[in-house]
N, C-alpha and C. Protein backbone atom coordinates (compact mmCIF):
# COMPACT_ATOMS: atom_id res chain seq x y z
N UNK A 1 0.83 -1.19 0.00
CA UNK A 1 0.00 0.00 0.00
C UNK A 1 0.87 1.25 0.00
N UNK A 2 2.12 1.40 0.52
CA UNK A 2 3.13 2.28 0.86
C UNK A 2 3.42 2.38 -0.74
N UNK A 3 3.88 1.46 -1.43
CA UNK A 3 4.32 1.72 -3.19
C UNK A 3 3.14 2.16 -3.36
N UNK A 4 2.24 2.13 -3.79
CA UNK A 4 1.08 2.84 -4.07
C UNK A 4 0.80 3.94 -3.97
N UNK A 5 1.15 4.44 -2.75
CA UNK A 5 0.73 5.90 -2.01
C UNK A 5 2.16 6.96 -2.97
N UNK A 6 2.96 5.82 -2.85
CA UNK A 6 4.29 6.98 -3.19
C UNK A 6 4.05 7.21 -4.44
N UNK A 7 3.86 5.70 -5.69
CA UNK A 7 3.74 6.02 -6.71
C UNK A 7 2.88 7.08 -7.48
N UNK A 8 1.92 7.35 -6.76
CA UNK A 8 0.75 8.40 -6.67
C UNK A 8 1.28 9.36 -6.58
N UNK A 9 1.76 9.42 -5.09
CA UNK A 9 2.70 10.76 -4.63
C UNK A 9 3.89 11.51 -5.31
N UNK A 10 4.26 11.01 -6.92
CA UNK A 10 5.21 10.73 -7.71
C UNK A 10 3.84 11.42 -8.90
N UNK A 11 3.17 10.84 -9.19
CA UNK A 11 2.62 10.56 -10.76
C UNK A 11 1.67 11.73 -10.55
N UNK A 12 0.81 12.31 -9.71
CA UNK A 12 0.05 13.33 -9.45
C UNK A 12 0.79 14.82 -9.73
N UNK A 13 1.95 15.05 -8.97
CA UNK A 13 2.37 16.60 -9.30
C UNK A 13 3.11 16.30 -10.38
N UNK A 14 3.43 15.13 -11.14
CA UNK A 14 4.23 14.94 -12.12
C UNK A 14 2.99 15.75 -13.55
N UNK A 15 1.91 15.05 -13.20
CA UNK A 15 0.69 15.58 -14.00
C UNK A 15 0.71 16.86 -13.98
N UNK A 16 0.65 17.18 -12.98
CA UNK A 16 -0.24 18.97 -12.46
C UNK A 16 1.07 19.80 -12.95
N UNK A 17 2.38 19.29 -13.07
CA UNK A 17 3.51 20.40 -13.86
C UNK A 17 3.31 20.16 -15.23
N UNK A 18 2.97 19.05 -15.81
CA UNK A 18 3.06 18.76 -17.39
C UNK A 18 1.86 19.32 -17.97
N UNK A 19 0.65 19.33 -17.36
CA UNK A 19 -0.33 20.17 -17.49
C UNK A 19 0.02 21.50 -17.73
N UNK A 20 0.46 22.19 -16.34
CA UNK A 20 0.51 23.69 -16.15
C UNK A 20 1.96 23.92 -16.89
N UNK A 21 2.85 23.30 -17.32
CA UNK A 21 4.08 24.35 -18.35
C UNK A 21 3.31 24.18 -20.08
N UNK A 22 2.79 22.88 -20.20
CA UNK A 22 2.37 22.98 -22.06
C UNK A 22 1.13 23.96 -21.60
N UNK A 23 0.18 24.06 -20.58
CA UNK A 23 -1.19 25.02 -20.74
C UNK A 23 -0.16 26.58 -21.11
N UNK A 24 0.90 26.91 -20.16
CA UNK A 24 1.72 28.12 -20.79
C UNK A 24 2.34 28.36 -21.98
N UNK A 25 3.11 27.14 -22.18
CA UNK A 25 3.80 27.37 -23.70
C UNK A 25 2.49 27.79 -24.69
N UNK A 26 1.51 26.75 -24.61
CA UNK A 26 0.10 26.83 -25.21
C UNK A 26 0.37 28.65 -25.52
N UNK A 27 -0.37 29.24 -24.50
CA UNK A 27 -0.87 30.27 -24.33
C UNK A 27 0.16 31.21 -24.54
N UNK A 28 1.46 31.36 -24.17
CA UNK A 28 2.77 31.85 -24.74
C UNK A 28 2.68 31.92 -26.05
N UNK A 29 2.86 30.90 -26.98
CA UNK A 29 2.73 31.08 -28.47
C UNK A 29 1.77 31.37 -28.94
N UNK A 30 0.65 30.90 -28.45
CA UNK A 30 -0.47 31.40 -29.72
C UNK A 30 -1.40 31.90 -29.09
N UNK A 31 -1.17 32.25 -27.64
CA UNK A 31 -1.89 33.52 -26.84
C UNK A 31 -3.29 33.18 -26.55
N UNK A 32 -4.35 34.00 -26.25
CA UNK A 32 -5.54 33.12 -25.30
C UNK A 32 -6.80 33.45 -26.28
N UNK A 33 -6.32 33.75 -27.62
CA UNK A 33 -7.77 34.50 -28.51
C UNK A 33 -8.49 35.27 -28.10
N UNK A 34 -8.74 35.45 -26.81
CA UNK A 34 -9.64 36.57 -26.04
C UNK A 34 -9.05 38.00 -26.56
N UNK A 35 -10.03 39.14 -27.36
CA UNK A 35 -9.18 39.85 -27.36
C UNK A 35 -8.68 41.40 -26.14
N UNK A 36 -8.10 42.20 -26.83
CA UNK A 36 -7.77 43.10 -25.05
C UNK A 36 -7.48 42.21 -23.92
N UNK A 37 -6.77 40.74 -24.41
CA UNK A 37 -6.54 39.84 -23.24
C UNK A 37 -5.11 40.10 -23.34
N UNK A 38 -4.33 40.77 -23.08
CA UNK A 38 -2.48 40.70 -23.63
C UNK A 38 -2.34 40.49 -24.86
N UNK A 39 -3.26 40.71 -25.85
CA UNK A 39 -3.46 40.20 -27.26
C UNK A 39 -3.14 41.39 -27.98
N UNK A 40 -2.88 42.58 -27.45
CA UNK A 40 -2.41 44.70 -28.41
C UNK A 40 -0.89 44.08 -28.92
N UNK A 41 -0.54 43.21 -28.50
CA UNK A 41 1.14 43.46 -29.17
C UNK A 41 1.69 44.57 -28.18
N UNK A 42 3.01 44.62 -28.50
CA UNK A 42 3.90 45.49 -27.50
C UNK A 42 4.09 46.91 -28.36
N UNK A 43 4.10 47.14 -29.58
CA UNK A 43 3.82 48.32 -30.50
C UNK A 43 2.96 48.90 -30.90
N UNK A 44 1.70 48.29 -30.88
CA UNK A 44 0.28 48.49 -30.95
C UNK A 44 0.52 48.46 -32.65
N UNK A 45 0.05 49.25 -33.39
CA UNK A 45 -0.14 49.39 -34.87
C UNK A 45 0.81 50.48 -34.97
N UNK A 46 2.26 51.13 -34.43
CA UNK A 46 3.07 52.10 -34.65
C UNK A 46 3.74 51.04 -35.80
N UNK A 47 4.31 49.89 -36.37
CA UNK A 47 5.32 49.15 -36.94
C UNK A 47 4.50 48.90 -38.22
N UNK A 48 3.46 48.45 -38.42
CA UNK A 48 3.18 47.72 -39.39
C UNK A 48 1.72 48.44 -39.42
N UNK A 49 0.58 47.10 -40.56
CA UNK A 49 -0.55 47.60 -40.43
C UNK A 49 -1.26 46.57 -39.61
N UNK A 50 -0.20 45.30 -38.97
CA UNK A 50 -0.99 44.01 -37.96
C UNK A 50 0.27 44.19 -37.03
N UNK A 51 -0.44 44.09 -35.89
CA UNK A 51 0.16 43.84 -34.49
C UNK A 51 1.80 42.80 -34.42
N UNK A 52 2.40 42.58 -33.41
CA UNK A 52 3.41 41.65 -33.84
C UNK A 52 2.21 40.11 -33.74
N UNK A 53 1.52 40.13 -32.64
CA UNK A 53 0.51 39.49 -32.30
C UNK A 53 -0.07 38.83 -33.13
N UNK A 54 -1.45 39.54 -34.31
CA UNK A 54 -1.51 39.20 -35.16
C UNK A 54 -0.74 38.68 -36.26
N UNK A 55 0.42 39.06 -36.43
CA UNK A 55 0.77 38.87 -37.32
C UNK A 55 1.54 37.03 -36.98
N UNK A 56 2.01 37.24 -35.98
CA UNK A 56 2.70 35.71 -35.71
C UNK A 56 1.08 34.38 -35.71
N UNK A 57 0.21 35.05 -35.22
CA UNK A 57 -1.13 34.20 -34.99
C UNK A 57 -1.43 33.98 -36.46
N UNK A 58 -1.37 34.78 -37.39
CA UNK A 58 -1.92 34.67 -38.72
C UNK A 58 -0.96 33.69 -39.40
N UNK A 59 -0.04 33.18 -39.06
CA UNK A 59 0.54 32.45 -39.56
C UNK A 59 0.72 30.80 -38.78
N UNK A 60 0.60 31.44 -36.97
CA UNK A 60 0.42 29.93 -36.53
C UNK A 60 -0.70 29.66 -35.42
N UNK A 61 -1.67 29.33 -35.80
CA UNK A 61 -3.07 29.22 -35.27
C UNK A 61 -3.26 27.98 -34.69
N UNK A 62 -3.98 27.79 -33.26
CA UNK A 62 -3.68 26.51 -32.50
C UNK A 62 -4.30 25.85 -33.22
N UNK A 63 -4.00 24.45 -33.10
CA UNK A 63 -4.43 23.68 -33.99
C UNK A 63 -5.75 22.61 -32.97
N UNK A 64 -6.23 22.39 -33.69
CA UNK A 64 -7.41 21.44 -33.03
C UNK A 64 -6.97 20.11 -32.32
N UNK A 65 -5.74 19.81 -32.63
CA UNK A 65 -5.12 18.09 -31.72
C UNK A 65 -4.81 19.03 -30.58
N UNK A 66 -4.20 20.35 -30.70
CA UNK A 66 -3.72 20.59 -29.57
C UNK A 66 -4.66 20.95 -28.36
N UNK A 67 -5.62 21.72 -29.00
CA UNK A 67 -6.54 22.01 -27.90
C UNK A 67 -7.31 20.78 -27.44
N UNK A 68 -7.71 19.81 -28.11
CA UNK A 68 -7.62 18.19 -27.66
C UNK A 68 -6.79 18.22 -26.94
N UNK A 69 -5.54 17.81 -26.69
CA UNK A 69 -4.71 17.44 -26.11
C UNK A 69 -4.41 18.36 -24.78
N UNK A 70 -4.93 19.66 -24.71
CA UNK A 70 -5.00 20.41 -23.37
C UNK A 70 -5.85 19.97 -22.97
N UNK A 71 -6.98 19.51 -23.39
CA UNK A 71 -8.51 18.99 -22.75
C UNK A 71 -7.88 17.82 -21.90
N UNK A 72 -7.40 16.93 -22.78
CA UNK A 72 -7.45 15.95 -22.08
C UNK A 72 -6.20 15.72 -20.87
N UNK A 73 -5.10 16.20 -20.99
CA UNK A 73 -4.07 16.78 -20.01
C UNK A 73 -5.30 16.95 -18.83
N UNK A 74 -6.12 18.05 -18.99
CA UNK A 74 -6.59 18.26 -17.88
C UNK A 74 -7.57 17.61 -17.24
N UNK A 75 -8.27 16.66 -18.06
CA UNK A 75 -9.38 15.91 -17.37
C UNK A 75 -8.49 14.92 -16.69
N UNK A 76 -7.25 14.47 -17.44
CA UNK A 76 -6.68 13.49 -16.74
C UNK A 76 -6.06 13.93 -15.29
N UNK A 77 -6.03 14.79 -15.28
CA UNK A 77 -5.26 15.15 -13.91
C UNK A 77 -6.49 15.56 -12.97
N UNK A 78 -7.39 15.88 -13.35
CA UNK A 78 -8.71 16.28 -12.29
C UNK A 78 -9.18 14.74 -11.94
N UNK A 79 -9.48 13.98 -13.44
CA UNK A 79 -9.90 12.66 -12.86
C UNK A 79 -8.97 11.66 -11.96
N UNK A 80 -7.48 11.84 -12.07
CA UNK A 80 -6.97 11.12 -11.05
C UNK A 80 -6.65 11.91 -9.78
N UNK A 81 -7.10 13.02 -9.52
CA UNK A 81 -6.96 13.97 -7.92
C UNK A 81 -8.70 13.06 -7.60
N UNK A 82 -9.46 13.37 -8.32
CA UNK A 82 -10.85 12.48 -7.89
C UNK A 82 -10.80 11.49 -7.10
N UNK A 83 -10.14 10.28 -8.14
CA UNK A 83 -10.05 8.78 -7.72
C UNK A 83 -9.20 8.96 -6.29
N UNK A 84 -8.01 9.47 -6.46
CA UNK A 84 -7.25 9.37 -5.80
C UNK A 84 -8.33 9.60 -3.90
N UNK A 85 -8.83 10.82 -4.06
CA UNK A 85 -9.98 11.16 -3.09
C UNK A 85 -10.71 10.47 -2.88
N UNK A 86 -11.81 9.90 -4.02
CA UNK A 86 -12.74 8.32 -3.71
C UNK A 86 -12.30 7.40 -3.02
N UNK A 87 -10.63 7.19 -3.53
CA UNK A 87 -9.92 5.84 -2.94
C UNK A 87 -10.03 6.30 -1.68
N UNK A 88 -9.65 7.26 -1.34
CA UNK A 88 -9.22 7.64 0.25
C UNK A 88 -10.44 7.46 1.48
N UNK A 89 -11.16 7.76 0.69
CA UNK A 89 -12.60 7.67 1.29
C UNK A 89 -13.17 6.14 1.57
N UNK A 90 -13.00 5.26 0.73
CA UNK A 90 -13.13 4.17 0.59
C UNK A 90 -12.51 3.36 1.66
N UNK A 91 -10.87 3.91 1.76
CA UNK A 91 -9.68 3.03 2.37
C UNK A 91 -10.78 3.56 4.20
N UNK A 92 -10.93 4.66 4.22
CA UNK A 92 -10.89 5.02 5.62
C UNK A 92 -12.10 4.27 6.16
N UNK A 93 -13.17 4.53 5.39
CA UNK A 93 -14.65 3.41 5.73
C UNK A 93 -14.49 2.14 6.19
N UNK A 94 -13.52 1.63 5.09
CA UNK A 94 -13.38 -0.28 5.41
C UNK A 94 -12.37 0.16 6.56
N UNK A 95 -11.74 0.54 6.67
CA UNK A 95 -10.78 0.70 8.08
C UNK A 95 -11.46 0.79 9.76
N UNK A 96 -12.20 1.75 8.82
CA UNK A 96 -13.31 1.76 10.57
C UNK A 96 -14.42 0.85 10.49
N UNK A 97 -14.94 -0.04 9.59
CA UNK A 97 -15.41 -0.98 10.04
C UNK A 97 -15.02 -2.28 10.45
N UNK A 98 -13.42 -2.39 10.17
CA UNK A 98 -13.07 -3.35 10.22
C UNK A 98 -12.36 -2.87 11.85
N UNK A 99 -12.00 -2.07 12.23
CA UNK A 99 -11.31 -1.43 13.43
C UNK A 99 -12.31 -1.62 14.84
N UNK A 100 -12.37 -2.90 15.64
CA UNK A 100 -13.42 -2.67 16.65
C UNK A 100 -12.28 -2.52 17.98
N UNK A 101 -12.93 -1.61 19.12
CA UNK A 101 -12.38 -1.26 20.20
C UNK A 101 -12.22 -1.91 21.09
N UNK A 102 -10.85 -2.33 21.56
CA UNK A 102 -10.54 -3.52 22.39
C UNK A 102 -11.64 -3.76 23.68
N UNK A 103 -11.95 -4.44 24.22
CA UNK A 103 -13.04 -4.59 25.35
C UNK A 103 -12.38 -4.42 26.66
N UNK A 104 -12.70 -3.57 27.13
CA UNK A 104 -11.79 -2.14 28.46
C UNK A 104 -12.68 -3.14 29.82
N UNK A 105 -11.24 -3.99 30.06
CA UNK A 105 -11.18 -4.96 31.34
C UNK A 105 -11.23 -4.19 32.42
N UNK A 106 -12.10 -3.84 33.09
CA UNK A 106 -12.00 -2.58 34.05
C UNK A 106 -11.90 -3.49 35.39
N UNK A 107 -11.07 -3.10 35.82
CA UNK A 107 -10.79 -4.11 37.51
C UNK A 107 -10.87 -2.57 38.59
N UNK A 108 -10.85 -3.01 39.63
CA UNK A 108 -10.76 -2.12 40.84
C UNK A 108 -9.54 -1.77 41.05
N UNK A 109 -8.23 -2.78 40.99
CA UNK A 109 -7.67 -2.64 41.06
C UNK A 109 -6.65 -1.04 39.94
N UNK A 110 -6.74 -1.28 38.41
CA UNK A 110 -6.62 -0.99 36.97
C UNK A 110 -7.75 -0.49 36.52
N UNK A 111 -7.62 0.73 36.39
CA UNK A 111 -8.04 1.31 35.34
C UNK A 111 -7.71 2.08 33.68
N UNK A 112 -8.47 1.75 32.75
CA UNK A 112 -7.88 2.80 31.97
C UNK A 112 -8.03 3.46 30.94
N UNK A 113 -7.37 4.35 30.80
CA UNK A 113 -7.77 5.64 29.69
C UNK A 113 -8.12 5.26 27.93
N UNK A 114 -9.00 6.69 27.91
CA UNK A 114 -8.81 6.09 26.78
C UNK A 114 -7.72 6.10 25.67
N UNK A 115 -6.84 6.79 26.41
CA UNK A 115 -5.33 6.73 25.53
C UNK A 115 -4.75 5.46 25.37
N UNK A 116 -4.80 4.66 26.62
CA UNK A 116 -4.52 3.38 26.94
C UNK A 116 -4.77 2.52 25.77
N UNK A 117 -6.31 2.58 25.83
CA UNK A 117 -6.99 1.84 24.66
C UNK A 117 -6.52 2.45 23.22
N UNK A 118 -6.44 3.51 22.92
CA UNK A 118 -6.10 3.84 21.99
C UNK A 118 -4.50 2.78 21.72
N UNK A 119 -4.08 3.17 22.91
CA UNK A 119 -2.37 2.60 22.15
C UNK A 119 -2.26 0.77 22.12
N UNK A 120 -3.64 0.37 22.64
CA UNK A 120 -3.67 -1.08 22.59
C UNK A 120 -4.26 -1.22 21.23
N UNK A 121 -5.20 -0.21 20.85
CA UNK A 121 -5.22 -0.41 19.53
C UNK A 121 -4.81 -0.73 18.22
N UNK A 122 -3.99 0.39 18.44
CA UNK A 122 -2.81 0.60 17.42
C UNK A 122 -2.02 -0.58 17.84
N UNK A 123 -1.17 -1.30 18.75
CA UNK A 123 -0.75 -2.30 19.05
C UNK A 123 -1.43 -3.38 18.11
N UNK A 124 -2.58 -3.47 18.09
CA UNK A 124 -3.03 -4.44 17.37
C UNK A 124 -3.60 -4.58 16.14
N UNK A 125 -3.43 -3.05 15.31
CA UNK A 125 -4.00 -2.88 13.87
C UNK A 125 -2.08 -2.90 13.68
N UNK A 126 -1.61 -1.75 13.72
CA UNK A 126 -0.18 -1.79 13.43
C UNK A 126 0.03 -0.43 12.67
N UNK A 127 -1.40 0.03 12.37
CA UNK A 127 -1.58 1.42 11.39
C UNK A 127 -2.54 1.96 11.12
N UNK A 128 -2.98 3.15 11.84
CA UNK A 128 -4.44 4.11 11.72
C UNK A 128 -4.43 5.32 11.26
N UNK A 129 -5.46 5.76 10.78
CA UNK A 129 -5.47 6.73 10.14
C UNK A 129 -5.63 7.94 11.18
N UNK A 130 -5.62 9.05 11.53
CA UNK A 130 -6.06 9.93 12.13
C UNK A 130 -7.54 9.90 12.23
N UNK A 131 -8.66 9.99 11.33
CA UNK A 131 -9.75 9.91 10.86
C UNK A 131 -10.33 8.98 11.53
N UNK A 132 -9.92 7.47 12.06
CA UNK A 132 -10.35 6.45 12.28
C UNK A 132 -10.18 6.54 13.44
N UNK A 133 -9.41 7.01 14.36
CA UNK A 133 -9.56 6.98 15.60
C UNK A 133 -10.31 7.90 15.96
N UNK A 134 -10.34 9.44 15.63
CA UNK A 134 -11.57 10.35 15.41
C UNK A 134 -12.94 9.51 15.73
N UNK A 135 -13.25 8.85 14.52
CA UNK A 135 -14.63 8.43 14.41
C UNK A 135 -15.04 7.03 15.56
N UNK A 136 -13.77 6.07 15.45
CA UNK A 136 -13.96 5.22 16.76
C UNK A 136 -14.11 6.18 18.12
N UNK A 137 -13.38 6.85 18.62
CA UNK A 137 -13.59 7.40 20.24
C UNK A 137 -14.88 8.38 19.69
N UNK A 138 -14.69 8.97 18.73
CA UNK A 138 -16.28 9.90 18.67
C UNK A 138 -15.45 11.00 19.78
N UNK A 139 -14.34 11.71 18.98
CA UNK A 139 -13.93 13.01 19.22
C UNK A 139 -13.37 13.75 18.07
N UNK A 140 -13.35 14.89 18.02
CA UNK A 140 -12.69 15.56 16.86
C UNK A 140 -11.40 14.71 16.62
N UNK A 141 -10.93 15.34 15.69
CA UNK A 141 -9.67 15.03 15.06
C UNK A 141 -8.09 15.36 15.53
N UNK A 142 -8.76 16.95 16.29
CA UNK A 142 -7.78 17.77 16.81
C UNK A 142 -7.15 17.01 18.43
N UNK A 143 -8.13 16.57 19.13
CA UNK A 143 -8.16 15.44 20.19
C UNK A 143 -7.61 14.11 19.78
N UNK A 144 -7.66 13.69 18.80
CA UNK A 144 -6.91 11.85 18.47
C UNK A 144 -5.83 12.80 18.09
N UNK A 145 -5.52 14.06 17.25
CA UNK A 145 -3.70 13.94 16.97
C UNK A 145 -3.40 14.48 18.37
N UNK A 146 -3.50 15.26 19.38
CA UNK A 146 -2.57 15.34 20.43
C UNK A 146 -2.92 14.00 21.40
N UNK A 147 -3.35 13.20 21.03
CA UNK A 147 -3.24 11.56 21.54
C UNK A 147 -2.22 11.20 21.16
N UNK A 148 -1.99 11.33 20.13
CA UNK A 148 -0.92 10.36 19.07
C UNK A 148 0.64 11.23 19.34
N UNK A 149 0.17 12.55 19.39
CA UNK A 149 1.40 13.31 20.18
C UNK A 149 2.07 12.93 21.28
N UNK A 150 0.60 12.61 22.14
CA UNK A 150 1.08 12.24 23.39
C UNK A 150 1.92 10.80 23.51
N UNK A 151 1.52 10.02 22.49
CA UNK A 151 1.87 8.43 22.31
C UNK A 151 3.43 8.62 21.65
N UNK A 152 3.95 9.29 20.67
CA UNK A 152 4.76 9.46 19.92
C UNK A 152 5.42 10.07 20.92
N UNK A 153 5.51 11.07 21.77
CA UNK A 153 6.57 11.83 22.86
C UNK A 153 6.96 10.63 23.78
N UNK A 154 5.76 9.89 24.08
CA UNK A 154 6.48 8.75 24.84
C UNK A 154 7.22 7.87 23.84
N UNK A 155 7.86 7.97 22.86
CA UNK A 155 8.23 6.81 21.96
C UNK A 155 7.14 5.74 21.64
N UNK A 156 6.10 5.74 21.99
CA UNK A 156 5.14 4.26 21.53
C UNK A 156 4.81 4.32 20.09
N UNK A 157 4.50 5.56 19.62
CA UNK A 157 4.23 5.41 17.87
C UNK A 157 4.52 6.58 17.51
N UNK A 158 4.40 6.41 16.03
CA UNK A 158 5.16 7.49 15.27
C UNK A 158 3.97 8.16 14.28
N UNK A 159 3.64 9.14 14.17
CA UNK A 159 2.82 9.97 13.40
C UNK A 159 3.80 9.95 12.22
N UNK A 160 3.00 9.82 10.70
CA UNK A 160 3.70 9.99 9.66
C UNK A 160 2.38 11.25 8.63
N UNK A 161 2.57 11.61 8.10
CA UNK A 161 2.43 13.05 7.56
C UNK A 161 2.70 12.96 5.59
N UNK A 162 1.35 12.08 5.25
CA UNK A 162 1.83 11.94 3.45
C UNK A 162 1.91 12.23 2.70
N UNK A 163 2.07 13.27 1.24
CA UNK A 163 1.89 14.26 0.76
C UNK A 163 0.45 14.04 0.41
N UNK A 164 -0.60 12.67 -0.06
CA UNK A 164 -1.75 13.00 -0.01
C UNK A 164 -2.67 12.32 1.25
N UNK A 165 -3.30 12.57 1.42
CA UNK A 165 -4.18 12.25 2.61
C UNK A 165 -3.65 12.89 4.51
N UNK A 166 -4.46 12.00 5.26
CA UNK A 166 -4.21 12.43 6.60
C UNK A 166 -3.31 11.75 6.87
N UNK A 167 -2.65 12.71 8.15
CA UNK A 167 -1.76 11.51 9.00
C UNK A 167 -2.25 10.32 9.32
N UNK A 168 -1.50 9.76 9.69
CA UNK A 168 -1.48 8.22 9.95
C UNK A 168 -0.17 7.87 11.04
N UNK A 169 -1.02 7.02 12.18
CA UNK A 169 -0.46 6.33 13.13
C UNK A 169 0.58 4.92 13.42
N UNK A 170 1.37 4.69 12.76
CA UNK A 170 2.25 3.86 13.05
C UNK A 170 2.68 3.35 14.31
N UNK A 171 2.75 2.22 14.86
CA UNK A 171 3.31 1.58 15.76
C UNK A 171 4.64 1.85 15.91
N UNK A 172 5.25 1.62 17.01
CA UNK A 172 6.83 1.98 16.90
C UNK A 172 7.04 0.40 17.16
N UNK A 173 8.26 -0.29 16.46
CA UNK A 173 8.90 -1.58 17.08
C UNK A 173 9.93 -1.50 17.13
């Protein structure tokens, strides 16, 4: 799942730059057709009787594969930020249904927190999402990460931080 996340984490801004430098060159050479859009030329009509503008456009006019080919640059990169989000959504659901809360042996002697439980948790998944412990204890989010703070200062686990999605709770071994 880790190759996955990275390869993503790799292939996503790899998109979103190859997109955004050809959408410029695009628009660099053969400019945005809008006119009064940066479209006067830098001489206005003092040089000639057509703009430098016009005059370079009148000779190289975008061509129809290309504006295809910006289309689809960009659906492809919106449709995999999508999936990528669906997946995430998906991963965290089956996580918390599959995630049940250890059964809190309460003696007279022992008692304990729910940090306790939390870190017996994680002891026994091996890897949680921020989100999932959220929705198991049924507290904000901001409350499970200074848990996990608190767990990680003691050395018990390690918060990791991915370029897409939430943190996530690691076990320490």
């Amino acid at each position: 799942m880790k190759d996955k996340n990275r390869l993503i984490a790799i292939i996503i801004p790899g998109l979103i730059l190859v997109a955004i430098i050809h959408s410029i060159l695009q628009l660099t050479i053969f400019g945005t057709g809008i006119s009064s859009f940066n479209e006067a030329g830098i001489s206005g009509l003092s040089i000639g009787k057509l703009t430098v503008t016009e005059e370079f456009q009148k000779n190289n006019s975008i061509s129809l594969i290309s504006k295809i080919i910006i289309a689809l640059e960009w659906a492809l990169l919106i449709s995999s930020i999508i999936f990528v989000l669906i997946k995430n959504k998906i991963e965290i659901k089956k996580e918390i249904e599959n995630t049940k809360l250890p059964k809190m042996k309460i003696s007279k002697s022992e008692k304990k927190t729910e940090l306790d439980t939390l870190y017996e948790l994680i002891k026994e998944k091996k890897h949680l999402r921020l989100s999932t412990i959220a929705k198991i204890f049924k507290v904000k989010k901001e409350v499970a990460l200074n848990w996990a703070r608190t767990l990680e200062s003691g050395n018990l686990v390690k918060i990791s931080y991915p370029k897409f999605g939430e943190p996530e709770i690691n076990i320490n071994e």
